[in-house]
N, C-alpha and C. Protein backbone atom coordinates (compact mmCIF):
# COMPACT_ATOMS: atom_id res chain seq x y z
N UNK A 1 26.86 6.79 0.50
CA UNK A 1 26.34 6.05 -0.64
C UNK A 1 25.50 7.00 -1.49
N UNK A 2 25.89 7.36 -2.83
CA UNK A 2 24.76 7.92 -3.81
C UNK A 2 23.99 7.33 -3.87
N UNK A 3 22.44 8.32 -4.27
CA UNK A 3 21.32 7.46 -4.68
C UNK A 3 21.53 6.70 -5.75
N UNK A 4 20.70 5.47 -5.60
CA UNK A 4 20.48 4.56 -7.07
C UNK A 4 19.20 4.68 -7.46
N UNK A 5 19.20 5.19 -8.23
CA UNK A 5 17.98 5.23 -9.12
C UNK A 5 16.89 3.94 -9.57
N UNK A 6 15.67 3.78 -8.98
CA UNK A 6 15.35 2.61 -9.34
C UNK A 6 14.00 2.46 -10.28
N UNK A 7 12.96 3.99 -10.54
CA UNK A 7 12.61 4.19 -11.31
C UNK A 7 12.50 5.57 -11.67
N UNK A 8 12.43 5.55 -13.09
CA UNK A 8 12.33 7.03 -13.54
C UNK A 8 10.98 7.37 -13.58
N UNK A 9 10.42 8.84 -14.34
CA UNK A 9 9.37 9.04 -14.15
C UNK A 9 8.21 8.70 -14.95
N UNK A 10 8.96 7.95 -16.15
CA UNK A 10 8.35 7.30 -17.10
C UNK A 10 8.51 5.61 -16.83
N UNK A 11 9.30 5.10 -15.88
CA UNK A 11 8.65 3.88 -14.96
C UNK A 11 7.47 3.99 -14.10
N UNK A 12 7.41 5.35 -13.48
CA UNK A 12 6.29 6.27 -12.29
C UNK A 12 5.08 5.61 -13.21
N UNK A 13 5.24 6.67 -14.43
CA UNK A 13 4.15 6.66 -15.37
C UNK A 13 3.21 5.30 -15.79
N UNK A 14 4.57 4.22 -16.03
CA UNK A 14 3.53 3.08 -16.57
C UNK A 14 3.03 2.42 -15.50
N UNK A 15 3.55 2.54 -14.30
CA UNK A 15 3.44 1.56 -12.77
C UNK A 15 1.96 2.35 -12.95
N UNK A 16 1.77 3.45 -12.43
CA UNK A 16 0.22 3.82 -12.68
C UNK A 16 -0.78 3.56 -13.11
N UNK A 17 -0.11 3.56 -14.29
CA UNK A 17 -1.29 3.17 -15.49
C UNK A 17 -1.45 1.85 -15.45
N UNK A 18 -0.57 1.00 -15.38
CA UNK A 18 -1.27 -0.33 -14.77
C UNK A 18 -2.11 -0.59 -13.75
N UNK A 19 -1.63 0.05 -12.79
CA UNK A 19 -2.47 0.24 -11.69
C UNK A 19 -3.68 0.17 -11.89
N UNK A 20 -3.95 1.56 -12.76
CA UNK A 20 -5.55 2.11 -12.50
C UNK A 20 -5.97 1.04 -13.39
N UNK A 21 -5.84 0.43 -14.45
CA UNK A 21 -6.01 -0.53 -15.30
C UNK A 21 -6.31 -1.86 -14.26
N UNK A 22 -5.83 -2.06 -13.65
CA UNK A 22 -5.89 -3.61 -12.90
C UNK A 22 -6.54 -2.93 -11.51
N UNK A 23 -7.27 -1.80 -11.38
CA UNK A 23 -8.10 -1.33 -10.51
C UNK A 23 -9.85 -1.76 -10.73
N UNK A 24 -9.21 -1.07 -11.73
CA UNK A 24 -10.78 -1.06 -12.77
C UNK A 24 -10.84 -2.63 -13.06
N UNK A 25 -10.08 -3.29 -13.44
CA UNK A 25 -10.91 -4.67 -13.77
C UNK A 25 -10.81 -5.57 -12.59
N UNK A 26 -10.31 -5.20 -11.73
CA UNK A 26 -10.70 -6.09 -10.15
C UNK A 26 -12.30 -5.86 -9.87
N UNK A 27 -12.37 -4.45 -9.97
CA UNK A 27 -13.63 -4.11 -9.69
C UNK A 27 -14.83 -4.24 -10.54
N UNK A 28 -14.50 -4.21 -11.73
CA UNK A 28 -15.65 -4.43 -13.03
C UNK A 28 -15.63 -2.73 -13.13
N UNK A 29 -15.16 -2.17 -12.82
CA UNK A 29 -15.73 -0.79 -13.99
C UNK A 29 -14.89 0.40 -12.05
N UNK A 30 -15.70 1.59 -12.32
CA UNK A 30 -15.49 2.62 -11.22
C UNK A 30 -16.44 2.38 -10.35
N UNK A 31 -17.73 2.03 -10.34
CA UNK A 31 -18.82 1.99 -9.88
C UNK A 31 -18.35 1.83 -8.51
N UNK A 32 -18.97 2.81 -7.43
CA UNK A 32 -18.74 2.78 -5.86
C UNK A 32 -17.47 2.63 -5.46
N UNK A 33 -16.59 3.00 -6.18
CA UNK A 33 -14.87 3.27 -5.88
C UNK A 33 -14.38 4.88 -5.60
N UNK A 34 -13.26 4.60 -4.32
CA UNK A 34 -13.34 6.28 -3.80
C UNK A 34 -12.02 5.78 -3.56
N UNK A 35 -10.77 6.51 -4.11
CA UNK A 35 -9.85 6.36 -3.79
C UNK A 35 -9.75 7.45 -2.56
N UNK A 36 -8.36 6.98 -1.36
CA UNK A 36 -8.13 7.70 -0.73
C UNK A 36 -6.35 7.41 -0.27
N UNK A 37 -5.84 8.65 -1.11
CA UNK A 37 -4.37 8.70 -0.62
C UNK A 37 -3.81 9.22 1.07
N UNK A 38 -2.94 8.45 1.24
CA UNK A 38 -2.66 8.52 2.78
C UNK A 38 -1.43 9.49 2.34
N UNK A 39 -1.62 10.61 3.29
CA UNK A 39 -0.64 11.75 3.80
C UNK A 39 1.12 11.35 3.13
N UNK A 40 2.03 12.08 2.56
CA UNK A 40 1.52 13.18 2.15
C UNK A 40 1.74 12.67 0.34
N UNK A 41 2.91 11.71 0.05
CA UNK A 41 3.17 11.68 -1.43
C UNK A 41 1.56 10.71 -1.68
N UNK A 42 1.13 9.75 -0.90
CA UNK A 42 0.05 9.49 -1.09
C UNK A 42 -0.96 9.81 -2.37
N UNK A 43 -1.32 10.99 -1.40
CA UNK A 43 -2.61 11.94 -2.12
C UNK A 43 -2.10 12.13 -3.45
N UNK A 44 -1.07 12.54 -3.74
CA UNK A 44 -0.57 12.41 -5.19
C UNK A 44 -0.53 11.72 -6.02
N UNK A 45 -0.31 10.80 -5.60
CA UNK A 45 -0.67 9.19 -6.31
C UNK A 45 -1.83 8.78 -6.80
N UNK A 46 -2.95 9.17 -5.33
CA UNK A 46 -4.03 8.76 -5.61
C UNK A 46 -4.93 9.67 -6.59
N UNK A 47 -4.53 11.37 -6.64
CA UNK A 47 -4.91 12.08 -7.51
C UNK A 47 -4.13 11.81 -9.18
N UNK A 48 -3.02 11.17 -9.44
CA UNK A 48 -2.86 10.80 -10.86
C UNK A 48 -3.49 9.20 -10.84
N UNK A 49 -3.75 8.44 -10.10
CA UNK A 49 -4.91 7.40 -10.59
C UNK A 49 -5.90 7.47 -11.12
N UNK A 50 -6.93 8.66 -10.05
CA UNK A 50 -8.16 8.96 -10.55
C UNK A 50 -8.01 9.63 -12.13
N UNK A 51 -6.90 10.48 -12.62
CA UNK A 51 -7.31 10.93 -13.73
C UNK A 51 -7.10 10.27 -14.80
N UNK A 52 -6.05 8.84 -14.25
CA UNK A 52 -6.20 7.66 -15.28
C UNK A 52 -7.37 7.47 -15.43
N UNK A 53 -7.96 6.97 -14.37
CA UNK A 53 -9.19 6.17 -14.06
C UNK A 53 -10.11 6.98 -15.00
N UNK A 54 -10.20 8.21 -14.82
CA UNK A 54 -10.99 9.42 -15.72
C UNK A 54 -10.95 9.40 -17.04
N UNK A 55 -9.84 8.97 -17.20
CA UNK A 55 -9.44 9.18 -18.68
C UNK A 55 -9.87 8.19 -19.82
N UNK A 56 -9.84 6.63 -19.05
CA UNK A 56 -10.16 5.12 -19.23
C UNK A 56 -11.98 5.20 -19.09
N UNK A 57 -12.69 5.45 -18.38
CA UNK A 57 -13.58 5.15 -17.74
C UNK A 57 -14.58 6.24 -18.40
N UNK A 58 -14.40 7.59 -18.61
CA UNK A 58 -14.77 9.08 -18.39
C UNK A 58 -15.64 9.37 -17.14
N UNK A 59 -15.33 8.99 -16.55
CA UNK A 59 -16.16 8.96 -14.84
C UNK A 59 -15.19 9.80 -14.02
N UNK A 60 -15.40 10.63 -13.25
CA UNK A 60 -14.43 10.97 -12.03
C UNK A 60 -14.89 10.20 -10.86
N UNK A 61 -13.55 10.06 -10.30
CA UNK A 61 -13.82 8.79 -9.06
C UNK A 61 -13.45 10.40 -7.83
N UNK A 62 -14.49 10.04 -6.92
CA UNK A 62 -14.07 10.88 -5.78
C UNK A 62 -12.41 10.57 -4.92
N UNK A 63 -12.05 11.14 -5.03
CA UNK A 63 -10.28 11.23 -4.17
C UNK A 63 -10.08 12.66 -2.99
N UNK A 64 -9.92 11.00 -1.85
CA UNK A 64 -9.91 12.13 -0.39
C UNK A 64 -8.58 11.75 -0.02
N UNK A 65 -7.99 12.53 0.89
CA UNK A 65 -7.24 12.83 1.46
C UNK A 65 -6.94 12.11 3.05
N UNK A 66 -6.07 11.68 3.64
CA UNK A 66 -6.14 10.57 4.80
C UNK A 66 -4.95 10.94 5.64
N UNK A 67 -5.01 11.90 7.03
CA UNK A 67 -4.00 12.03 7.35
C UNK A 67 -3.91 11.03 8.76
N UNK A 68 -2.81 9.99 9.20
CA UNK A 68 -2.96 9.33 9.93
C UNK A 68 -2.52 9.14 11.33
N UNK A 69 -1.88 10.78 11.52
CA UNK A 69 -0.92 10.78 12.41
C UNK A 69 -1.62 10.51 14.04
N UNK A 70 -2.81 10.59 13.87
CA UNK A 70 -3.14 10.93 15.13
C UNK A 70 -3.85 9.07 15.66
N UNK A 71 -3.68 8.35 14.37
CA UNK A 71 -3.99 7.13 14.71
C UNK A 71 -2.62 6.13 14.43
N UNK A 72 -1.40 6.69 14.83
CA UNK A 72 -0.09 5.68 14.52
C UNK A 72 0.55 5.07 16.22
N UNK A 73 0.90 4.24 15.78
CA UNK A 73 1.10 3.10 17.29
C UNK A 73 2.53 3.79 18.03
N UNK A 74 3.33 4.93 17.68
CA UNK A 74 4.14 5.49 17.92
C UNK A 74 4.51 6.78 18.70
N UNK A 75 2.98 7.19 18.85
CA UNK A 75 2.88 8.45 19.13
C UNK A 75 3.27 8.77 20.83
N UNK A 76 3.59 7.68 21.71
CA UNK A 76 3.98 7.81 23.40
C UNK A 76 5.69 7.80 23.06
N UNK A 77 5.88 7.04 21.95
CA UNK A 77 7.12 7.05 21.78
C UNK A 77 8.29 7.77 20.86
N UNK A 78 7.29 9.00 20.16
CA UNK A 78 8.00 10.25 19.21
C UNK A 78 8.75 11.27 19.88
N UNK A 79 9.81 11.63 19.44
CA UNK A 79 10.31 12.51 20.23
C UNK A 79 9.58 14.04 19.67
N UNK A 80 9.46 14.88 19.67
CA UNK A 80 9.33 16.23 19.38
C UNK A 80 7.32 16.42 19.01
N UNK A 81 7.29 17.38 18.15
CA UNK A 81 6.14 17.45 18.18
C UNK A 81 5.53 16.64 16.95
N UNK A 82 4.01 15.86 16.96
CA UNK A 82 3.43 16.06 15.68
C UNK A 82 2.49 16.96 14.60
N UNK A 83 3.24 17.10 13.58
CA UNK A 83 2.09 17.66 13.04
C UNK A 83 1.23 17.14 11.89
N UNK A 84 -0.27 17.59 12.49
CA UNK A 84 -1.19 16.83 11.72
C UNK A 84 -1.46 17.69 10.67
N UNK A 85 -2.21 17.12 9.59
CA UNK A 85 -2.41 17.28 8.18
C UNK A 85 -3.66 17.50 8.45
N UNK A 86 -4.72 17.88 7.23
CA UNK A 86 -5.84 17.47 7.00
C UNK A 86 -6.34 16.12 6.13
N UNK A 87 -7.18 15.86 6.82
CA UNK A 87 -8.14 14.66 5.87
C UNK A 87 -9.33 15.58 5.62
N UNK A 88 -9.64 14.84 4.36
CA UNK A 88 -10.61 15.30 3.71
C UNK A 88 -11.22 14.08 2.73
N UNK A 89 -12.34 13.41 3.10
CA UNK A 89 -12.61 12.45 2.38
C UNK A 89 -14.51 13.26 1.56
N UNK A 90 -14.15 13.05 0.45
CA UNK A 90 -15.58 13.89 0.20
C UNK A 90 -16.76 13.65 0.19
N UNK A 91 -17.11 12.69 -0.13
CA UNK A 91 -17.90 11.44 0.08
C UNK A 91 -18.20 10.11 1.39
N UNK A 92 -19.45 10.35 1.51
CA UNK A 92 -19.45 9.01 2.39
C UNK A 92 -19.23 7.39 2.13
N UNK A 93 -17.96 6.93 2.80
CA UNK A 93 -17.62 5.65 2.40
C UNK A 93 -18.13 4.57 2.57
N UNK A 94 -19.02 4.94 3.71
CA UNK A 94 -20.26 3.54 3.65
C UNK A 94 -20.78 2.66 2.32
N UNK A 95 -20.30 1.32 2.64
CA UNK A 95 -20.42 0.80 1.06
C UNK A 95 -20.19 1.18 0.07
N UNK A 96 -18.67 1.51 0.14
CA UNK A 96 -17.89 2.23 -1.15
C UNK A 96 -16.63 1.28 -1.09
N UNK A 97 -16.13 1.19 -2.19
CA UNK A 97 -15.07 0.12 -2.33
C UNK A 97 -13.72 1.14 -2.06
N UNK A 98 -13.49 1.27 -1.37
CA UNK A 98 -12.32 2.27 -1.18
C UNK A 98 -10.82 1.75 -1.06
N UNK A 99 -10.15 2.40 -2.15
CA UNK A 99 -8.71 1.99 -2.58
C UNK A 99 -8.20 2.90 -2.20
N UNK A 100 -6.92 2.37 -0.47
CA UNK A 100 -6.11 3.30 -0.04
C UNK A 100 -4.77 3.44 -1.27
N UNK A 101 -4.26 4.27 -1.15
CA UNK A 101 -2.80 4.32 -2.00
C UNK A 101 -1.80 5.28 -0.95
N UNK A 102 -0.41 4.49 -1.08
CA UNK A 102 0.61 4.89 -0.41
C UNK A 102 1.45 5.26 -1.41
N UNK A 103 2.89 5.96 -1.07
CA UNK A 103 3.72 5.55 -2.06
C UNK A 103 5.14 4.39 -1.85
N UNK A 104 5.26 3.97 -0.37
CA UNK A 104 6.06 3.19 -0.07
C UNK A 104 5.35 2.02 1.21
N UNK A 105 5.40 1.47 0.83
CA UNK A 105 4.74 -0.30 1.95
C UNK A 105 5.70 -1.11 2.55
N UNK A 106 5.91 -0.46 4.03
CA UNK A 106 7.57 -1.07 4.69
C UNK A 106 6.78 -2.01 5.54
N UNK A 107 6.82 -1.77 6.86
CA UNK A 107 6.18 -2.27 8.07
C UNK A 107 5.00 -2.36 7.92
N UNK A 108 3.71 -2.16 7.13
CA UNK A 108 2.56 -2.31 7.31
C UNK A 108 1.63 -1.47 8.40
N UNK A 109 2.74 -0.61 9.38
CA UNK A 109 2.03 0.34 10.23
C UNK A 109 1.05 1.47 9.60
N UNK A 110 1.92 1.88 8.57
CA UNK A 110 1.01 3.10 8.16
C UNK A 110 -0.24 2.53 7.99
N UNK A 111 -0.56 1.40 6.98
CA UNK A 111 -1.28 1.10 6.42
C UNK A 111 -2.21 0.59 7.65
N UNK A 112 -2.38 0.10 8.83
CA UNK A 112 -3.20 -0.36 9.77
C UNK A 112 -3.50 1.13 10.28
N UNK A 113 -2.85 2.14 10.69
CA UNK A 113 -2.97 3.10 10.91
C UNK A 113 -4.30 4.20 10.32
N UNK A 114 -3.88 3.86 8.63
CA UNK A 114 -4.86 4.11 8.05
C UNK A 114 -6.48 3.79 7.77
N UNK A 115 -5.98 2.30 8.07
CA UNK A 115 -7.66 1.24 8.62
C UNK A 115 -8.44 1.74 9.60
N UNK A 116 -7.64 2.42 10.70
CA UNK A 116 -8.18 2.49 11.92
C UNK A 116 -8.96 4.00 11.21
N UNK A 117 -8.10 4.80 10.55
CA UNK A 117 -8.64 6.28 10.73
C UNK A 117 -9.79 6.14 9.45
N UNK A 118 -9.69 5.58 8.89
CA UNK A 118 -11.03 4.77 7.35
C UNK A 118 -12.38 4.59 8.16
N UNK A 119 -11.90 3.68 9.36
CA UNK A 119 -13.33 3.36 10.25
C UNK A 119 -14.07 3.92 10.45
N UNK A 120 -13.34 5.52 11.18
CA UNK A 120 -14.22 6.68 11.44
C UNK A 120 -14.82 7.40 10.95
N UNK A 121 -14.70 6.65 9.75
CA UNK A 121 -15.49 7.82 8.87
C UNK A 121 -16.60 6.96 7.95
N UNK A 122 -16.53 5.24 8.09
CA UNK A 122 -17.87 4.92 7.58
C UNK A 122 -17.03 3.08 7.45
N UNK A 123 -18.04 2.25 7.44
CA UNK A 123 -18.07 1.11 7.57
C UNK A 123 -17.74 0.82 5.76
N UNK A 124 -16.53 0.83 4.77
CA UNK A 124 -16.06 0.64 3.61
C UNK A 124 -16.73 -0.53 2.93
N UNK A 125 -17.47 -1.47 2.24
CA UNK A 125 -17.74 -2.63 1.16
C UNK A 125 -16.55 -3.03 1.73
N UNK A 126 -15.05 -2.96 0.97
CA UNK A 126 -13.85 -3.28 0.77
C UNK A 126 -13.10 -1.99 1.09
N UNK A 127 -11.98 -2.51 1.67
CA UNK A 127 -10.53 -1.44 1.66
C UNK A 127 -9.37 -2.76 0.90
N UNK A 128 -9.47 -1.70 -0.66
CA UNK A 128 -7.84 -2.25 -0.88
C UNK A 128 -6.74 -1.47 -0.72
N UNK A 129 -5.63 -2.01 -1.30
CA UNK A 129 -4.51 -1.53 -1.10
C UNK A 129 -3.22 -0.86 -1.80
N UNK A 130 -3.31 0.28 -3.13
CA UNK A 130 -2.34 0.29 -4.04
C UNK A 130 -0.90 1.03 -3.18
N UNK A 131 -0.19 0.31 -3.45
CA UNK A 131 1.49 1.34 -3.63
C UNK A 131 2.08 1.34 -4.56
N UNK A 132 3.26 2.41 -4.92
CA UNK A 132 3.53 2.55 -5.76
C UNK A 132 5.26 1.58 -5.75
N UNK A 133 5.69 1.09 -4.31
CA UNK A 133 6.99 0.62 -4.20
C UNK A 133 6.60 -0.48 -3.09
N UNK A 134 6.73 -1.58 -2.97
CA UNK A 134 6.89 -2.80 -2.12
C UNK A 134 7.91 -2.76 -2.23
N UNK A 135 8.42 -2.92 -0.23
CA UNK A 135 9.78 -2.67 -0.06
C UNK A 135 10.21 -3.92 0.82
N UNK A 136 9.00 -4.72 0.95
CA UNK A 136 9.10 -5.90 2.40
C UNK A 136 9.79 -5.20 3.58
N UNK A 137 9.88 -6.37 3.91
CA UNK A 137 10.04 -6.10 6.06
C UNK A 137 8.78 -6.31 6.67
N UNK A 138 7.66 -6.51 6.30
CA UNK A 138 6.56 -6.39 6.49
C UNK A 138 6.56 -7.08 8.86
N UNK A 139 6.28 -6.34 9.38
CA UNK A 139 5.91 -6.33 10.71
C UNK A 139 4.35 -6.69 11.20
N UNK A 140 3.88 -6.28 10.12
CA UNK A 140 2.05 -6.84 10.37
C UNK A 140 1.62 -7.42 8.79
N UNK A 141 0.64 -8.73 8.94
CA UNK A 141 0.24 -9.08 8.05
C UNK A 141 -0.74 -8.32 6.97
N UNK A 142 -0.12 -7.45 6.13
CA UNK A 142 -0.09 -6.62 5.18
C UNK A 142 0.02 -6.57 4.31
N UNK A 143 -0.99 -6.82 3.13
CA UNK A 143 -0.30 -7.41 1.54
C UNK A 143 -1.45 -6.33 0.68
N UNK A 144 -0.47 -5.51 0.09
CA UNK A 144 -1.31 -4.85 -0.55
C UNK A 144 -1.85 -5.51 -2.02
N UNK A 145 -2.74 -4.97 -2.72
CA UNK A 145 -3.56 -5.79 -3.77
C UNK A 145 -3.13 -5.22 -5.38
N UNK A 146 -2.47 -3.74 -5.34
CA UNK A 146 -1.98 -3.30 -6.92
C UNK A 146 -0.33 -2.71 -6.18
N UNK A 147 0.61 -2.93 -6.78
CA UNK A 147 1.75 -2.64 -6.25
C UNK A 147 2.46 -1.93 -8.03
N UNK A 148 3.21 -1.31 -7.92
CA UNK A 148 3.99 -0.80 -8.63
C UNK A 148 5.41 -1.58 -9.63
N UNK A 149 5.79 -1.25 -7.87
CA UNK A 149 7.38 -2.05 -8.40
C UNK A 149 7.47 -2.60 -7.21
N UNK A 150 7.70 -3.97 -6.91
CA UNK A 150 8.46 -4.79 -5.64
C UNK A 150 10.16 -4.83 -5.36
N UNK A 151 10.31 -3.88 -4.58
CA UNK A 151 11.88 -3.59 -4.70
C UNK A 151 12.47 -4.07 -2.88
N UNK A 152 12.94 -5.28 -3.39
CA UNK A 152 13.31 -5.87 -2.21
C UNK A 152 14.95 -4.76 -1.25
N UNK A 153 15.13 -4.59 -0.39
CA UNK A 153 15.62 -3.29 0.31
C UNK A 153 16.33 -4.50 1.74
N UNK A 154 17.58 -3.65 1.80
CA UNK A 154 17.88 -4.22 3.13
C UNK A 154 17.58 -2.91 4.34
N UNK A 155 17.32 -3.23 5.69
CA UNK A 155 17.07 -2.43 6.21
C UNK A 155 17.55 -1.12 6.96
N UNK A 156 19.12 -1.37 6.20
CA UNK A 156 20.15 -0.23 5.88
C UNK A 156 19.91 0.63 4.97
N UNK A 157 18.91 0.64 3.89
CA UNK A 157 18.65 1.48 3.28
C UNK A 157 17.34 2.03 3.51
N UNK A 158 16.91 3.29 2.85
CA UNK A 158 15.31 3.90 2.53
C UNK A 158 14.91 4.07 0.95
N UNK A 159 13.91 3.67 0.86
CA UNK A 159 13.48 3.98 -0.70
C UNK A 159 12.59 5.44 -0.17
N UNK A 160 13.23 6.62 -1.12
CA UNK A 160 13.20 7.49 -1.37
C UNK A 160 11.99 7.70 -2.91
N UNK A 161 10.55 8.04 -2.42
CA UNK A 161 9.60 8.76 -3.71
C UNK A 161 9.89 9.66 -3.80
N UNK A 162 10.14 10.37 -4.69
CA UNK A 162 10.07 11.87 -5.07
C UNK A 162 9.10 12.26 -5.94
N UNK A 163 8.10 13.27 -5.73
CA UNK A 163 7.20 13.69 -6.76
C UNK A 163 6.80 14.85 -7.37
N UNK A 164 6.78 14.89 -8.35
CA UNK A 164 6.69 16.65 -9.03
C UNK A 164 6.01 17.31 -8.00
N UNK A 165 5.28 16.73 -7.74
CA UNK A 165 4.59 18.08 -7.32
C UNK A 165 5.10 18.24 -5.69
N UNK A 166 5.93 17.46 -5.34
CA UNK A 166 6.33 18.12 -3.69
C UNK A 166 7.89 18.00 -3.81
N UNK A 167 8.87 17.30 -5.09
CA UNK A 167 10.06 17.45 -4.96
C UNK A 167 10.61 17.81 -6.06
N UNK A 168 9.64 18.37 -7.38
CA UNK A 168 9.80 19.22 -8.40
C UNK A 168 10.81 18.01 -9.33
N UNK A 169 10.48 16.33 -9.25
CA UNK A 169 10.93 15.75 -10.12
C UNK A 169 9.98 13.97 -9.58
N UNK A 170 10.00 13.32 -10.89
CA UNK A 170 9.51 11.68 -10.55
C UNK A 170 10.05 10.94 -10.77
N UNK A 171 10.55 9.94 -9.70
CA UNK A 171 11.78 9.03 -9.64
C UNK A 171 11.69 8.80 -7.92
N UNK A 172 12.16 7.32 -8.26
CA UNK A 172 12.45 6.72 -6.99
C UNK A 172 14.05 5.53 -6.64
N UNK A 173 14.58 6.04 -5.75
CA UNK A 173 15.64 5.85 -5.70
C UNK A 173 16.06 5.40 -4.07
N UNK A 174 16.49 4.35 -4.54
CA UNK A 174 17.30 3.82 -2.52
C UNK A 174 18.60 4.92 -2.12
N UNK A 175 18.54 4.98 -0.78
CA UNK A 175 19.48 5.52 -0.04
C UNK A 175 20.12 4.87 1.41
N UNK A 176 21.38 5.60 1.92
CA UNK A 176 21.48 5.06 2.62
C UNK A 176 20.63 5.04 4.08
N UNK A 177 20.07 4.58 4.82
CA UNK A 177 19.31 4.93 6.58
C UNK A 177 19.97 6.50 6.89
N UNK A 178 18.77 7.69 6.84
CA UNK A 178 19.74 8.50 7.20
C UNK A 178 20.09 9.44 6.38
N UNK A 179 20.10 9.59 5.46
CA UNK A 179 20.94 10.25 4.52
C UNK A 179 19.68 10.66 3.74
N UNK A 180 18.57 10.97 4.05
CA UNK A 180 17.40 11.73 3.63
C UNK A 180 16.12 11.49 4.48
N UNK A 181 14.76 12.43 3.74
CA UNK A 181 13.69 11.73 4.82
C UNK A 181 13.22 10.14 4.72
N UNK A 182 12.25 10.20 6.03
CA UNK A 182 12.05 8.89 5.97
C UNK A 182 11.10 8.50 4.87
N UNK A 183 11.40 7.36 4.22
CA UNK A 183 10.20 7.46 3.50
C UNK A 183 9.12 6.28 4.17
């Protein structure tokens, strides 16, 4: 099966900008907001929010980094090795409204995964939730709060992010199970 293309990078573009737009007025302004993108298209995401957010606001919002591997419910049952990333959150999140961002929301694992590894590092106000693709299947009660595009998927396929800066183009496109990484 060829990919189907389901947004370009100027769909990428406006899904964002809504985003950070319906970020900011959930919250009333930036005030005590720390985004933190989860490993790895994540962080990307969450670094072109903030410079919406920057751009709207003229504030820089602190943006850390969240790698979750070492807190995923899978790890007795992976075959080969893992490798971990760095986190880097810059700021202390204690009573900080902290908006995780993914770029795909299947099972809801990552995202609990990510709760758990958020904990350790400070008791959050709020943890919301942006992605850039709702794909359902959802396995744990998981509803993120700014979503992109809701692209309903059978579980024969993968929605595939691609992002300039780690696949040298922006666009997102279904595939068949298999026939690329996981996303």
């Amino acid at each position: 099966m060829p990919d189907k293309l389901v947004m370009t990078a100027e769909d990428i573009r406006r899904a964002l900008t809504r985003i950070a737009h319906e970020i900011l007025e959930r919250n009333r302004g930036a005030e005590d907001l720390v985004l933190v993108g989860i490993r790895t298209r994540g962080v990307f995401l969450a670094r072109r929010l903030a410079a919406l957010i920057a751009r709207f606001e003229q504030t820089e919002l602190p943006t850390g980094t969240l790698d979750i591997g070492l807190y995923r419910d899978d790890l007795a049952t992976r075959h080969g090795s893992l490798a971990l990333g760095r986190t880097d959150i810059p700021v202390d999140i204690g009573n900080q409204r902290v908006v995780l961002v993914d770029d795909v929301l299947f099972t809801g694992r990552t995202v609990r995964a990510a709760m758990d590894a958020l904990t350790d590092f400070g008791r959050p106000r709020s943890i919301q939730l942006a992605v850039l693709v709702d794909r359902g299947h959802r396995e744990l009660p998981i509803r993120p709060d700014y979503v992109g595009k809701n692209l309903p998927t059978s579980l024969s396929e993968e929605v595939q992010v691609r992002l300039m800066e780690v696949d040298g183009r922006d666009e997102v496109a279904i595939v068949a199970a298999g026939e690329g990484r996981e996303a």
